[in-house]
C-alpha atoms as a PDB file:
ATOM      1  CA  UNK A   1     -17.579 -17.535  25.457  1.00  0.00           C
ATOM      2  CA  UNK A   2     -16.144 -15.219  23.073  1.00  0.00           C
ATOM      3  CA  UNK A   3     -14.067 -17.179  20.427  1.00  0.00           C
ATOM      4  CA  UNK A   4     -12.688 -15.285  17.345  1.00  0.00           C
ATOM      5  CA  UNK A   5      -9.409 -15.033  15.091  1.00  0.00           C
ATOM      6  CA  UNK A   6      -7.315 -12.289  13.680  1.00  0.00           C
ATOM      7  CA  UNK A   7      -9.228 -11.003  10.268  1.00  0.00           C
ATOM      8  CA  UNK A   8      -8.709  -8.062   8.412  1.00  0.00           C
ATOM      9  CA  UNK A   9     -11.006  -4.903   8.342  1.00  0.00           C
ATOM     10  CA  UNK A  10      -9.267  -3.133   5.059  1.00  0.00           C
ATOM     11  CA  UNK A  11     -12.926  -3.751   3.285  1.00  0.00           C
ATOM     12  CA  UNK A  12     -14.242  -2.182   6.554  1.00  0.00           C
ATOM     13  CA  UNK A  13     -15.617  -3.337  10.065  1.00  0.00           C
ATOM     14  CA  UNK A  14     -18.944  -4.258   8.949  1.00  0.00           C
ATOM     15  CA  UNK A  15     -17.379  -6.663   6.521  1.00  0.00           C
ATOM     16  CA  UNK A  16     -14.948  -7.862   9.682  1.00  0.00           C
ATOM     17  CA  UNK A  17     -18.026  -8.332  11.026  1.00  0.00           C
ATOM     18  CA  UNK A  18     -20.131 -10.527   8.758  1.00  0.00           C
ATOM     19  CA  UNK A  19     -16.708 -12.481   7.937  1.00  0.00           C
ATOM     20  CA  UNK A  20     -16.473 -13.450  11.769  1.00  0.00           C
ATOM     21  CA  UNK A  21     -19.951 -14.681  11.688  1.00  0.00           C
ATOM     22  CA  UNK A  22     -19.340 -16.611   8.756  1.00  0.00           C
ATOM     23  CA  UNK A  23     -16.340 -18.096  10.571  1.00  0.00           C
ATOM     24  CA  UNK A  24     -17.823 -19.090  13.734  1.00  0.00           C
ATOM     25  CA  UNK A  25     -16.943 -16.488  15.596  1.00  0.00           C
ATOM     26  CA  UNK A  26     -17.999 -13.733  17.967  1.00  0.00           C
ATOM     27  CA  UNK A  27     -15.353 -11.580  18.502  1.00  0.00           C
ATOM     28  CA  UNK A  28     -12.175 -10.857  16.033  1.00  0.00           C
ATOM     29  CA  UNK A  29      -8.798  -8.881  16.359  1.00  0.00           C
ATOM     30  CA  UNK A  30      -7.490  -6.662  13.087  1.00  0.00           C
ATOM     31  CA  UNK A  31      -4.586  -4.780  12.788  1.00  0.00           C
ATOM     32  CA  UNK A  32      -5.243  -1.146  13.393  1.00  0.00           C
ATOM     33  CA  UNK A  33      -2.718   0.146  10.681  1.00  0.00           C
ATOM     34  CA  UNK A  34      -0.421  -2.011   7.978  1.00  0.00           C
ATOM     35  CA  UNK A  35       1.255  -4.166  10.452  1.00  0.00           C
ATOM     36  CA  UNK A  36       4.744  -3.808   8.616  1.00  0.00           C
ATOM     37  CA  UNK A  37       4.103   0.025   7.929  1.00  0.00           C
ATOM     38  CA  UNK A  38       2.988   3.429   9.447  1.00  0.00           C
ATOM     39  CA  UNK A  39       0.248   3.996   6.823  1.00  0.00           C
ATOM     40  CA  UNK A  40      -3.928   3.857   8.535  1.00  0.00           C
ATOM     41  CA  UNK A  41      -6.851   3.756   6.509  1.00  0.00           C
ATOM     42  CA  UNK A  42      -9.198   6.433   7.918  1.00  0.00           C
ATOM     43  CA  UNK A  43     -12.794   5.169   9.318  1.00  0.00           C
ATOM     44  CA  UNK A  44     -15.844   7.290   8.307  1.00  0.00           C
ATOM     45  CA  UNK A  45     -18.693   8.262  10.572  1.00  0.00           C
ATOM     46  CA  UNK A  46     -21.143   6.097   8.461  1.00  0.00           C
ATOM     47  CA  UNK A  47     -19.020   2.711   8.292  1.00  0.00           C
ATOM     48  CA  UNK A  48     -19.270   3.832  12.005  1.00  0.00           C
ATOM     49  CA  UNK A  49     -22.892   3.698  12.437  1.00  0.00           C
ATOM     50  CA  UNK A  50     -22.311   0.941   9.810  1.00  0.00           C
ATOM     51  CA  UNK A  51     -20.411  -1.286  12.149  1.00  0.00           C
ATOM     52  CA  UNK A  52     -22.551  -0.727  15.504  1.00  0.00           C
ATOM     53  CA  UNK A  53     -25.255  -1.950  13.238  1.00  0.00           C
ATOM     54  CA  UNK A  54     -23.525  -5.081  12.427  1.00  0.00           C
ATOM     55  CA  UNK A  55     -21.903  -5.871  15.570  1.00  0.00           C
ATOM     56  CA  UNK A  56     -25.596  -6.139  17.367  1.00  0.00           C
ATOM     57  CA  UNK A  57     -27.252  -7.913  14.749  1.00  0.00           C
ATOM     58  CA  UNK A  58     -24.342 -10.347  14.558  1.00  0.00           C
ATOM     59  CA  UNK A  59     -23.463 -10.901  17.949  1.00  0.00           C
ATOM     60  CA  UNK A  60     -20.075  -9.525  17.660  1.00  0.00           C
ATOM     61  CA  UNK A  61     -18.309  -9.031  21.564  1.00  0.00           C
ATOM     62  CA  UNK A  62     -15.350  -7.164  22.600  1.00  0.00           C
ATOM     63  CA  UNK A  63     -12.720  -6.719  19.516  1.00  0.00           C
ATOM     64  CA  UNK A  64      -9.129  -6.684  19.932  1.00  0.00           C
ATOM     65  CA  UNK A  65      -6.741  -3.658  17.377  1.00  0.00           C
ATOM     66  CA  UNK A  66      -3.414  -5.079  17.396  1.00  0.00           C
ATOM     67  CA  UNK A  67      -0.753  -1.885  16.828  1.00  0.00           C
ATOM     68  CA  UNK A  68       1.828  -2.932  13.558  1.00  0.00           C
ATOM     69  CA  UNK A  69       4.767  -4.535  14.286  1.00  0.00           C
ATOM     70  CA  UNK A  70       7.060  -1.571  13.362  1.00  0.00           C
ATOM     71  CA  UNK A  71       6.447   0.129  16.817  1.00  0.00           C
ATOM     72  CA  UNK A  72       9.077  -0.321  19.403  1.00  0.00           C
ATOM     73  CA  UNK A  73       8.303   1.879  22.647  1.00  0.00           C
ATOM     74  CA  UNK A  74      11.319   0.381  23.781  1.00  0.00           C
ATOM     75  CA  UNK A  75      13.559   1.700  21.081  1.00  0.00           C
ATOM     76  CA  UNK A  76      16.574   3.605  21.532  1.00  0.00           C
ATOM     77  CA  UNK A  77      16.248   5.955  18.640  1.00  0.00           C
ATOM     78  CA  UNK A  78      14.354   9.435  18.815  1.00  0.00           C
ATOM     79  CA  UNK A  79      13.000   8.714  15.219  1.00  0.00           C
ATOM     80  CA  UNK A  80      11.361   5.234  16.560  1.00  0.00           C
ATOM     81  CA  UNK A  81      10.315   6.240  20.027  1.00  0.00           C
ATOM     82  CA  UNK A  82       8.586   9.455  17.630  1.00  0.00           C
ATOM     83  CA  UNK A  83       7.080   7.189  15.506  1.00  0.00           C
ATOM     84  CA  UNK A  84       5.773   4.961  18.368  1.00  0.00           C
ATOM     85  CA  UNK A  85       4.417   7.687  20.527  1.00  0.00           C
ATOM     86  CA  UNK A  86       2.428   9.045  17.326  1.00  0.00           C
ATOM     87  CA  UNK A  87       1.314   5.538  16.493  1.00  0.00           C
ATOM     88  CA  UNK A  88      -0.047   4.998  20.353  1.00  0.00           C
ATOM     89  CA  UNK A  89      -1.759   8.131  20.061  1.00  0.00           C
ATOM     90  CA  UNK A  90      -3.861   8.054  16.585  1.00  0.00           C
ATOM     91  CA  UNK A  91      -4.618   4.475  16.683  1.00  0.00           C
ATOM     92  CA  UNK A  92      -5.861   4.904  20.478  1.00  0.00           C
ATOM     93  CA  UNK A  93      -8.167   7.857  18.783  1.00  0.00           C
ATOM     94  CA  UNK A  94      -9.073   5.750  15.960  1.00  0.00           C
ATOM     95  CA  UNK A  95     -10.475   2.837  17.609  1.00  0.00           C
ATOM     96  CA  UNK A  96     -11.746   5.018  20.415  1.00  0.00           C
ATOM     97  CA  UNK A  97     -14.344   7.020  17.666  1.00  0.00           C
ATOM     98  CA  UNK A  98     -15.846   3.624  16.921  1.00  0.00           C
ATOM     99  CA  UNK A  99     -16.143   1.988  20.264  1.00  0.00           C
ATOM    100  CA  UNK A 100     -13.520  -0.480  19.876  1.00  0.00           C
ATOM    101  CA  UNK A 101     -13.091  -1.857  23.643  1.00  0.00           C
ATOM    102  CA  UNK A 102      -8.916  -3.032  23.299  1.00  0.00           C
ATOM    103  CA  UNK A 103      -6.230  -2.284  21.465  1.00  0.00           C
ATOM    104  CA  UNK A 104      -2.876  -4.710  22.126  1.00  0.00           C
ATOM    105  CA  UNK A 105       1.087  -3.573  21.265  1.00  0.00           C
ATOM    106  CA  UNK A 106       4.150  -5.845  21.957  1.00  0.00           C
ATOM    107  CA  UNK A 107       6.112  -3.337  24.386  1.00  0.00           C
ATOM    108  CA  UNK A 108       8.974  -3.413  22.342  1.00  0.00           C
ATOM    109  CA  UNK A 109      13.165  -4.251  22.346  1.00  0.00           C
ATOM    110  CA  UNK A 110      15.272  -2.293  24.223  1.00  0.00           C
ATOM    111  CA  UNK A 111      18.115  -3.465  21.664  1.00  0.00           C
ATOM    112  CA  UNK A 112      20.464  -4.330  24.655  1.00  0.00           C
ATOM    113  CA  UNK A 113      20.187  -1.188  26.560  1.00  0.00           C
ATOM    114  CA  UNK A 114      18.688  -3.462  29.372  1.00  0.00           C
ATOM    115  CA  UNK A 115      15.465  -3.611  30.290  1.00  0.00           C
ATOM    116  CA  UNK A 116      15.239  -0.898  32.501  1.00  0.00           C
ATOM    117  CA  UNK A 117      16.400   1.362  29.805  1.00  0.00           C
ATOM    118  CA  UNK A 118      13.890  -0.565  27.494  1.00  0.00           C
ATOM    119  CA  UNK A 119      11.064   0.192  30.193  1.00  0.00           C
ATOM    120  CA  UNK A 120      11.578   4.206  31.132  1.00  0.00           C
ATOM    121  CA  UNK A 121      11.239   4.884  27.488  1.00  0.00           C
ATOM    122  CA  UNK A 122       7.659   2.371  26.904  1.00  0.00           C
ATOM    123  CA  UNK A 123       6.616   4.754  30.008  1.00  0.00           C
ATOM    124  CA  UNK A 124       7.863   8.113  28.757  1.00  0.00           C
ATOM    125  CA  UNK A 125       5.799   7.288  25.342  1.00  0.00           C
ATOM    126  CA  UNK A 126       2.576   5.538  27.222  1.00  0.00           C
ATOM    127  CA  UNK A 127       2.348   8.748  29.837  1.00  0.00           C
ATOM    128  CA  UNK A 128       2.655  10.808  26.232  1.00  0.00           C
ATOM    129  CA  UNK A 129       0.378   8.928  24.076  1.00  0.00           C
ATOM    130  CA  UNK A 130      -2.583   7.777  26.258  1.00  0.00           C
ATOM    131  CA  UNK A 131      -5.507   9.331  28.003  1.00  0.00           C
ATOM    132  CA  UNK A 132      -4.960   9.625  31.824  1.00  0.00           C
ATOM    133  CA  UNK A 133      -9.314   9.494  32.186  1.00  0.00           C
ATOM    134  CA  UNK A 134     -11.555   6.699  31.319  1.00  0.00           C
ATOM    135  CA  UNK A 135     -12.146   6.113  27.932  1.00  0.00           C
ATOM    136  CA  UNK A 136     -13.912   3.783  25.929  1.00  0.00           C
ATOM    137  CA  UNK A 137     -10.744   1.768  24.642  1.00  0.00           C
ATOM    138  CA  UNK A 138      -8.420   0.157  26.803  1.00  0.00           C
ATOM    139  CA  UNK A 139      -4.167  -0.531  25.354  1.00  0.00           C
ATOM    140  CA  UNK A 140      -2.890  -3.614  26.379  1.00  0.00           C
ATOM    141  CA  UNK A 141       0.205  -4.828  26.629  1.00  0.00           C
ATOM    142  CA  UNK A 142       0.861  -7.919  25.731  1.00  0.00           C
ATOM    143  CA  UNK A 143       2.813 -10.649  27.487  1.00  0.00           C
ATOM    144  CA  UNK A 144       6.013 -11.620  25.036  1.00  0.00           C
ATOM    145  CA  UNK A 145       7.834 -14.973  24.530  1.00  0.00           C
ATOM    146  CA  UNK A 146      11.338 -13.558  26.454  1.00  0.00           C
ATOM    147  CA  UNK A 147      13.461 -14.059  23.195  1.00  0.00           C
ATOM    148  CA  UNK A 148      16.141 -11.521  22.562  1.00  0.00           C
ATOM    149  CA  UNK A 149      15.798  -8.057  24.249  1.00  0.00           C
ATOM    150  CA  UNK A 150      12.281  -8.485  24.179  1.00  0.00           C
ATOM    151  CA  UNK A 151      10.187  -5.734  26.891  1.00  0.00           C
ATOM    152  CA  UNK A 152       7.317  -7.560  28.872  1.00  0.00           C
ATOM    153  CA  UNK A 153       8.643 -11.082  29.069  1.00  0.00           C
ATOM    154  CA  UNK A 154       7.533 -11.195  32.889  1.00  0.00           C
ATOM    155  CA  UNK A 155       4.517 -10.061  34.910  1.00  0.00           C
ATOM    156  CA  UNK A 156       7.007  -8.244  36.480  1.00  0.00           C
ATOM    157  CA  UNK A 157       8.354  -6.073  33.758  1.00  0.00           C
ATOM    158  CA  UNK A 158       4.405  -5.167  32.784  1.00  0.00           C
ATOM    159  CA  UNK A 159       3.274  -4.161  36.280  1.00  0.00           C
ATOM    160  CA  UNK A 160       6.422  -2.080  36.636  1.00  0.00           C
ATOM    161  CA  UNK A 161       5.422  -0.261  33.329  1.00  0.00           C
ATOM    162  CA  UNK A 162       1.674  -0.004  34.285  1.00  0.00           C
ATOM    163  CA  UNK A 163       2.971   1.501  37.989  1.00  0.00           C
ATOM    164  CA  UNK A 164       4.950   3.691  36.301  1.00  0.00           C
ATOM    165  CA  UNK A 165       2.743   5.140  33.719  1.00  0.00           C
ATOM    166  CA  UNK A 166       0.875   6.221  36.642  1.00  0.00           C
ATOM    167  CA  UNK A 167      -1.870   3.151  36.417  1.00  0.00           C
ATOM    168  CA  UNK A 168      -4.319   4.701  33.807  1.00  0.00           C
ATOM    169  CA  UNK A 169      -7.539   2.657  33.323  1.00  0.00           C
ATOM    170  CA  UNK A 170      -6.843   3.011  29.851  1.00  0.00           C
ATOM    171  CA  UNK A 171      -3.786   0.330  30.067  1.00  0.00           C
ATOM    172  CA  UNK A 172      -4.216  -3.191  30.617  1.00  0.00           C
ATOM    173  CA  UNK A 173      -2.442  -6.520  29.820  1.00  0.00           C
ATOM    174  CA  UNK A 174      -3.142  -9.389  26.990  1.00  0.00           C
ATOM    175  CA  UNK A 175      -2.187 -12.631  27.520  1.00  0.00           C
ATOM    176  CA  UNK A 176      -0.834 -15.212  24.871  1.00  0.00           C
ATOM    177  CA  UNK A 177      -0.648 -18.803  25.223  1.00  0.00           C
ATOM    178  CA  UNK A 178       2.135 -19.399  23.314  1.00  0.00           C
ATOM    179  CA  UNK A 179       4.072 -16.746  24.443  1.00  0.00           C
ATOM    180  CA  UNK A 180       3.641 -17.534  28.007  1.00  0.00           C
ATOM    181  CA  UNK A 181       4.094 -21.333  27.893  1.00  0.00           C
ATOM    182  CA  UNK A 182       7.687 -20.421  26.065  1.00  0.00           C
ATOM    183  CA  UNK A 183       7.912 -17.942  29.193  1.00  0.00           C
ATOM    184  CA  UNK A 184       7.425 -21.882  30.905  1.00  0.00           C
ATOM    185  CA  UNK A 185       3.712 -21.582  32.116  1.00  0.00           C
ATOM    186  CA  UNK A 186       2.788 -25.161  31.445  1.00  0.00           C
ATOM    187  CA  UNK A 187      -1.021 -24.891  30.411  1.00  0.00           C
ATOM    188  CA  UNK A 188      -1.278 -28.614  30.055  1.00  0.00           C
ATOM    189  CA  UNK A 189      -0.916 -28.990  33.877  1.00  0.00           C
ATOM    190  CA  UNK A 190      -3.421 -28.220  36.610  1.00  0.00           C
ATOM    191  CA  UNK A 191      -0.229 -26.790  38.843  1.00  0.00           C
ATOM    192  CA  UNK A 192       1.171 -24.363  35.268  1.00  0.00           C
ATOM    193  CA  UNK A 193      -2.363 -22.687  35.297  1.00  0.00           C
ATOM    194  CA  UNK A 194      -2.390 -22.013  39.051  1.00  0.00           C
ATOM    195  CA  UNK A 195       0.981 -20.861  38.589  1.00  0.00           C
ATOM    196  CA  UNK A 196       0.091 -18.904  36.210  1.00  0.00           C
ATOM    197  CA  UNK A 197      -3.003 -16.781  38.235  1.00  0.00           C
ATOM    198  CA  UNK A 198      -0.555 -16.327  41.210  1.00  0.00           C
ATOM    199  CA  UNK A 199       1.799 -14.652  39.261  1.00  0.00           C
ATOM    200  CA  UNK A 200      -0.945 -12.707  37.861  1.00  0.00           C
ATOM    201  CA  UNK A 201      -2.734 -11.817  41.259  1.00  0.00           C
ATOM    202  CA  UNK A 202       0.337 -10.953  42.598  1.00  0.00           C
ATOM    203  CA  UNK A 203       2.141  -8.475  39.742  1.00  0.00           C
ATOM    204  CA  UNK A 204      -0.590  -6.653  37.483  1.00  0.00           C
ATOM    205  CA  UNK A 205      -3.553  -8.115  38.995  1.00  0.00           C
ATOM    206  CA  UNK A 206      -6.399 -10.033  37.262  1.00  0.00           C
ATOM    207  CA  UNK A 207      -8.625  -6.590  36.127  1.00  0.00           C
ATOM    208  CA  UNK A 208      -5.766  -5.544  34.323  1.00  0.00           C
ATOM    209  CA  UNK A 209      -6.272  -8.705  32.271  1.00  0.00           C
ATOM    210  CA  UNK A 210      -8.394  -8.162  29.366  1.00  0.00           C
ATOM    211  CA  UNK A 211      -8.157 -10.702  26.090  1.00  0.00           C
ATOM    212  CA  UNK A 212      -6.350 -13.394  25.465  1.00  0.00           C
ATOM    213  CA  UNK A 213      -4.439 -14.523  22.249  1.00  0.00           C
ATOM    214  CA  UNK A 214      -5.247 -18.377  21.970  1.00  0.00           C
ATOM    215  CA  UNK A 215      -2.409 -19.904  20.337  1.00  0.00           C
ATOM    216  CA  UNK A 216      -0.184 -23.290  20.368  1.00  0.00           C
ATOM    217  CA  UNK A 217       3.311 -23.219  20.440  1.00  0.00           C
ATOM    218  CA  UNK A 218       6.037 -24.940  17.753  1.00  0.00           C
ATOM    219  CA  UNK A 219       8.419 -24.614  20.599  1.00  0.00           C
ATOM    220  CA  UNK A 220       8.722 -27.286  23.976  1.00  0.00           C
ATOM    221  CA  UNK A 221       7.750 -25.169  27.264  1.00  0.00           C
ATOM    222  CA  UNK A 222      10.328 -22.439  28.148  1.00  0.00           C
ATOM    223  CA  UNK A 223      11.848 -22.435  24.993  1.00  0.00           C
ATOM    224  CA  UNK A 224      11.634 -18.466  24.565  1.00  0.00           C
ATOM    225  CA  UNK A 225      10.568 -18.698  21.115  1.00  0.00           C
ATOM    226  CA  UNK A 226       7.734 -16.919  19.296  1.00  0.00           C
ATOM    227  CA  UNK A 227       6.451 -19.003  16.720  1.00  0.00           C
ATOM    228  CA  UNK A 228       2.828 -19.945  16.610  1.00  0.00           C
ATOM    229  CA  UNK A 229       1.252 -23.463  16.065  1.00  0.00           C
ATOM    230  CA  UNK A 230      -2.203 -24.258  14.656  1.00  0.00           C
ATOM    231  CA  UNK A 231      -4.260 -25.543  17.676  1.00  0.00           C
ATOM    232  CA  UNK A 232      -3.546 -28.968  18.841  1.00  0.00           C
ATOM    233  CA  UNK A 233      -1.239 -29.383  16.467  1.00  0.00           C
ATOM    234  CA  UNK A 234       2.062 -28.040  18.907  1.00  0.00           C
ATOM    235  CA  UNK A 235       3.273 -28.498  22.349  1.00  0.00           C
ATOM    236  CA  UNK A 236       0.203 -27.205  24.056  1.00  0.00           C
ATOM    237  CA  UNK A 237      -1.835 -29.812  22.306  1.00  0.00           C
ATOM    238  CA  UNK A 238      -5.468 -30.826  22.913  1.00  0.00           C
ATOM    239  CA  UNK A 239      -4.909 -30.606  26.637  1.00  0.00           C
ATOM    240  CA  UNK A 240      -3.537 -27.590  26.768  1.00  0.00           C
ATOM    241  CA  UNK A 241      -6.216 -25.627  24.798  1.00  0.00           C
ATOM    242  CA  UNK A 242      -8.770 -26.957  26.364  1.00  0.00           C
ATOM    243  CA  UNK A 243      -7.642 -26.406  29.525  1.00  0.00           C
ATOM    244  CA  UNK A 244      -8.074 -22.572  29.157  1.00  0.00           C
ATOM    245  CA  UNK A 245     -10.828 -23.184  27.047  1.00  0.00           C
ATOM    246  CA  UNK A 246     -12.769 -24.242  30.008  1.00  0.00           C
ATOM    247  CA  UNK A 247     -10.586 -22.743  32.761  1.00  0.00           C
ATOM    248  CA  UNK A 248     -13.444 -20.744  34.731  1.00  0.00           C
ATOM    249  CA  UNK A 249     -11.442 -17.109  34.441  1.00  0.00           C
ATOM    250  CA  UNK A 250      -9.218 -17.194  31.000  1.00  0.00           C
ATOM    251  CA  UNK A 251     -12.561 -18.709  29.431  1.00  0.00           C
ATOM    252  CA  UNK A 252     -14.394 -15.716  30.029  1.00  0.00           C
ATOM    253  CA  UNK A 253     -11.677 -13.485  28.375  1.00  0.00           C
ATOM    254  CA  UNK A 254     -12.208 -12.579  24.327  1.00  0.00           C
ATOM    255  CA  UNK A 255      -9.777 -15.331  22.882  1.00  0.00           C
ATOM    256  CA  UNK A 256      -8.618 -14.645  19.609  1.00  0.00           C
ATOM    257  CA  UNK A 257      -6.900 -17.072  17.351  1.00  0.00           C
ATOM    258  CA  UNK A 258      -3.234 -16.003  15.849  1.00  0.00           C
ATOM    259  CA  UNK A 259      -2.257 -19.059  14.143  1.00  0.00           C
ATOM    260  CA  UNK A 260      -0.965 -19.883  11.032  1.00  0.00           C
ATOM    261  CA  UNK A 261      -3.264 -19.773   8.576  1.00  0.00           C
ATOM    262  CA  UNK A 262      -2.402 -19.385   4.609  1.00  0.00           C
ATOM    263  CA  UNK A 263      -6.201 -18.201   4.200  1.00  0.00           C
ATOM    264  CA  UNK A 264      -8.626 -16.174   6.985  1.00  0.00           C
ATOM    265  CA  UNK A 265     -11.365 -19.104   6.065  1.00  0.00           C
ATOM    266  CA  UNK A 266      -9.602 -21.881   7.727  1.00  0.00           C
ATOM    267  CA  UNK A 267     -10.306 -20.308  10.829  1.00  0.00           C
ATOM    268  CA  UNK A 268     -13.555 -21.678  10.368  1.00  0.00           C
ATOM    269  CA  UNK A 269     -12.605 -25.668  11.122  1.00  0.00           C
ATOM    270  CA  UNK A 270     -10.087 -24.265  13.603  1.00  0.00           C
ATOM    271  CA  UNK A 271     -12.967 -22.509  15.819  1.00  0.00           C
ATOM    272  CA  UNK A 272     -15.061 -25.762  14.963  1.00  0.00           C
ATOM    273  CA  UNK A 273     -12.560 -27.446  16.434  1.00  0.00           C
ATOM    274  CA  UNK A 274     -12.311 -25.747  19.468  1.00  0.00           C
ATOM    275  CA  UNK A 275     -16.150 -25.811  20.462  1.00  0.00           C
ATOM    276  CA  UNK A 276     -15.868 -29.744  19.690  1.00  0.00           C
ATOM    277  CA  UNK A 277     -13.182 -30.053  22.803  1.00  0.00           C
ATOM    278  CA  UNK A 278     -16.001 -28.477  25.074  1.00  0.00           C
ATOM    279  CA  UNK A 279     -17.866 -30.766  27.120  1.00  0.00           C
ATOM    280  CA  UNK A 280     -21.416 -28.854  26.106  1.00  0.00           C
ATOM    281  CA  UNK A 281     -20.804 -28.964  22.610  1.00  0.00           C
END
């Protein structure tokens, strides 16, 4: 199983690395650029070969770049959907030179255009920004809450955008737990999880499926709110988490903790306490 959190890799990726390891963990997400800006710190060719070392001698699987939160594909203005189509496009290079297997984005807000407005222009910018071949790094988009004018709050919405943009291998989908239980897939019930795969099989498919955010939820079950819980702690609960945790498909997904920490080490007794829910721990 790969089990990790969101950590930082400003002091570098083979720091990310050994701070995973330290946690717990065998996979991590990072934010690929300041999350509330447009600034990236460049990556070297030794940190590189730095990294590759690390990763092997530490175990670490797939990693997950998460794009800053000041994109919006879905934007209406030609200043944001510039910005957005130049952030898709370096960041996509960027983790591609160093082998980093997914990169997520939150589609965007189509600011009450509608969402079909909201989805022409995340396709105009994806059929733009990404390579149409295979490549070593996959974008995903990732399922949203449905609050506001939110872009992706359905299965639906995201295989009409993949369709659209053509059906690259390069774009996939990342699920959240939190986001979809608000969306009212009830992961603390045998019948919500199946519910959840036909939906799935049936819209973007499950190979488009590639990492998983593993969250709990403030929020009661289709509340369309996007606020994160510490595990157990929220609506999901126990039962909830450990139903995906040992659900035989979304348990073989990277799952990669997003909740609220005031300090990256107290991911440490949160990943603990996931691998004590597990029957083989």
């Amino acid at each position: 199983m790969w089990l990790g959190a969101h950590l930082t890799i400003s002091s570098g990726l083979p720091e990310a690395a050994e701070t995973a390891s330290g946690l717990g963990a065998n996979t991590f997400a990072y934010f690929t650029r300041n999350p509330r800006g447009g600034s990236a710190r460049l990556i070297p060719p030794e940190e590189v070969s730095a990294w590759q070392e690390a990763r092997t001698r530490l175990g670490i699987g797939p990693t997950v770049g998460h794009m800053p939160y000041t994109v919006n594909l879905a934007g209406n203005k030609t200043s944001v959907q510039d910005f957005a189509r130049m952030v898709v496009a370096d960041d996509f290079r960027r983790v591609e030179s160093f082998s980093g297997e997914y990169m997520c984005l939150h589609p965007g807000s189509h600011l009450g255009d509608g969402a079909e407005a909201g989805i022409e222009r995340v396709v105009a910018i994806l059929k733009d920004a990404l390579p149409r071949s295979s490549a070593s790094t996959t974008l995903l988009l990732e399922t949203m809450a449905g609050s506001g004018s939110e872009v992706g709050a359905s299965f639906a919405e995201l295989a009409q955008i993949i369709d659209q943009t053509g059906a690259p291998p390069t774009l996939g989908v990342c699920l959240d737990s939190c986001h979809l239980f608000s969306q009212g897939y009830d992961f603390t019930t045998e019948s919500g999880i199946e519910r959840l795969l036909k939906d799935i099989d049936q819209s973007v498919g499950r190979d488009r499926v590639r990492a998983m955010h593993l969250n709990d939820s403030k929020f009661p079950l289709g509340s369309h709110k996007d606020r994160h819980q510490n595990l157990g702690q929220g609506t999901l609960g126990k039962a909830g988490i450990l139903n995906i945790l040992r659900h035989p498909w979304l348990s073989t997904l990277p799952l990669v903790l997003e909740t609220p920490v005031t300090d990256i080490q107290e991911y440490a007794a949160e990943i603990a306490l996931a691998k004590s829910w597990l029957p083989s721990a």
